[in-house]
C-alpha atoms as a PDB file:
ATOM      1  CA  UNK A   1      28.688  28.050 -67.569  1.00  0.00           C
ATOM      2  CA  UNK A   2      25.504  28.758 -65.098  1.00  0.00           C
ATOM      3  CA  UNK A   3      25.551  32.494 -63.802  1.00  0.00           C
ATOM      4  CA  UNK A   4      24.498  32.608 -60.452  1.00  0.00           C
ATOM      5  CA  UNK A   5      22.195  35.457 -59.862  1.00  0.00           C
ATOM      6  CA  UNK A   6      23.340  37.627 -57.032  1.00  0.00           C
ATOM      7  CA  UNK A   7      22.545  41.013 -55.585  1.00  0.00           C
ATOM      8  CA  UNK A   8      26.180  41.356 -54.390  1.00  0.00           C
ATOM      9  CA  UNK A   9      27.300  44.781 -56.367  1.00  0.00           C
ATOM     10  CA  UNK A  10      23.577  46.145 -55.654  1.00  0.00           C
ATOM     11  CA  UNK A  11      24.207  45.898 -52.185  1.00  0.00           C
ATOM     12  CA  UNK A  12      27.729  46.744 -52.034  1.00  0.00           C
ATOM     13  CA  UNK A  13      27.189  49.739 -54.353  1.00  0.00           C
ATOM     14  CA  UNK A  14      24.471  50.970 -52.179  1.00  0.00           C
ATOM     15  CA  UNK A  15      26.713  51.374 -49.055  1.00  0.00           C
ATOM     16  CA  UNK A  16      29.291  53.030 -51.040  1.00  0.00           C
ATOM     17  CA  UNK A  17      32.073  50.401 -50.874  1.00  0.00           C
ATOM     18  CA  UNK A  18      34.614  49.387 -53.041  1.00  0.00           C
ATOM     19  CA  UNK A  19      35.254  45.910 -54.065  1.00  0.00           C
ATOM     20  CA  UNK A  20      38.654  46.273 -52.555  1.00  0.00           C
ATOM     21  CA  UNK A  21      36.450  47.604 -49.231  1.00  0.00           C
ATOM     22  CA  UNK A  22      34.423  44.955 -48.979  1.00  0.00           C
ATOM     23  CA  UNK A  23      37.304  41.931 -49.597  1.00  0.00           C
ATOM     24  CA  UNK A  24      39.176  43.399 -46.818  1.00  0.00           C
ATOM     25  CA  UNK A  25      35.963  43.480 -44.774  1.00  0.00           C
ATOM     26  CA  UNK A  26      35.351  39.546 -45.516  1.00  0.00           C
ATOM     27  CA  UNK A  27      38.882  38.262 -45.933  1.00  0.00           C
ATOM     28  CA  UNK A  28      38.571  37.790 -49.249  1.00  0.00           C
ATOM     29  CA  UNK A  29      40.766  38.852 -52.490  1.00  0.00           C
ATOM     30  CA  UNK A  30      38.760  42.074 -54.993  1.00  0.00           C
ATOM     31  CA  UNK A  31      39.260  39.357 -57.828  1.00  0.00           C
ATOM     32  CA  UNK A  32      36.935  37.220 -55.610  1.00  0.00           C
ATOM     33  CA  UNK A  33      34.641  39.934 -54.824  1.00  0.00           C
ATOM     34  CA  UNK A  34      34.557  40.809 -58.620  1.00  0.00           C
ATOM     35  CA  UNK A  35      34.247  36.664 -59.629  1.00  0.00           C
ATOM     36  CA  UNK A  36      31.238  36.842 -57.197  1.00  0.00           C
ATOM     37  CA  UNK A  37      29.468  39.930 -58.302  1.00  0.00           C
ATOM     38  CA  UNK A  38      30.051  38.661 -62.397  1.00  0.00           C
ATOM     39  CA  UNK A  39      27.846  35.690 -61.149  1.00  0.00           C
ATOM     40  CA  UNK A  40      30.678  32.790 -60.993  1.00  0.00           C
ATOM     41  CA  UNK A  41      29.842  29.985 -58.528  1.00  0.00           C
ATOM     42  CA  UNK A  42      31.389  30.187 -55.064  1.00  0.00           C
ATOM     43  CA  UNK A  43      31.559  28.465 -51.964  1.00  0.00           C
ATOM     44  CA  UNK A  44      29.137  28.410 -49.141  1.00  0.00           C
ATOM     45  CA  UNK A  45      31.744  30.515 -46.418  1.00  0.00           C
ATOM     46  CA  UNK A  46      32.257  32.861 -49.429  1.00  0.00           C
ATOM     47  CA  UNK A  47      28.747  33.736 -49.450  1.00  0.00           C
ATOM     48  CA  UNK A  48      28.799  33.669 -45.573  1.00  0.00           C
ATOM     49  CA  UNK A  49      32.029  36.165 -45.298  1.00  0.00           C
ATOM     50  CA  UNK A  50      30.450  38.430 -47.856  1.00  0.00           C
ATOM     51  CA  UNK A  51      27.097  38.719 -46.494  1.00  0.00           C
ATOM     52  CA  UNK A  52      28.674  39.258 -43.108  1.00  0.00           C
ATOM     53  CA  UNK A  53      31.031  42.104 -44.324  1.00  0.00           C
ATOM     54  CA  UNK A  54      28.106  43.590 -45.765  1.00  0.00           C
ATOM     55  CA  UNK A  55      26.751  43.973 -42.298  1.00  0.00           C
ATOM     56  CA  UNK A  56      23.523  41.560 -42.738  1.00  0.00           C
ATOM     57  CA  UNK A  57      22.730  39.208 -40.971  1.00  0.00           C
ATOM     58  CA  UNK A  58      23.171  35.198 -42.313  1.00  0.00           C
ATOM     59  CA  UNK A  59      19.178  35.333 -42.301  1.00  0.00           C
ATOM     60  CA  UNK A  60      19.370  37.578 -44.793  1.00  0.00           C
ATOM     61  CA  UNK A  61      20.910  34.966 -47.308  1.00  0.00           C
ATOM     62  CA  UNK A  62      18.204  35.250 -49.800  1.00  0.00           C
ATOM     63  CA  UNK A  63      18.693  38.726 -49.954  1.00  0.00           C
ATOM     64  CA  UNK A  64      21.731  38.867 -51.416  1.00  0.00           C
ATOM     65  CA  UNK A  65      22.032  35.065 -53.444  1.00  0.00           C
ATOM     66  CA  UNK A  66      18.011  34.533 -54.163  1.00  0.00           C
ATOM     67  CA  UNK A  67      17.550  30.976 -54.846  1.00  0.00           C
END
């Protein structure tokens, strides 16, 4: 299976949060979070609810899944 290249942990890791942190902040389960960050595909509003809870912006898309 294709890993999908993401800067997800970096990011997250960077503003101190916990997996657990930053499902709560996008809805989304810590086994999601941790799916995401290992590089399994996910679904576009996934990628939307994380980059939102990371506070960016959805113009900064390519910042956190390049490509």
């Amino acid at each position: 299976m294709e890993k999908n290249k993401n800067n997800v942990l970096k990011i997250r890791e960077e503003q101190l949060m916990s997996k657990a942190e930053l499902g709560r902040k996008a809805g989304l389960s810590a086994l999601t979070i941790d799916r995401v960050e290992s590089g399994m595909a996910c679904r576009m509003d996934t990628k939307r609810k994380i980059i939102l809870a990371l506070g960016l912006k959805l113009t900064d898309k390519d910042k956190v899944f390049p490509g």
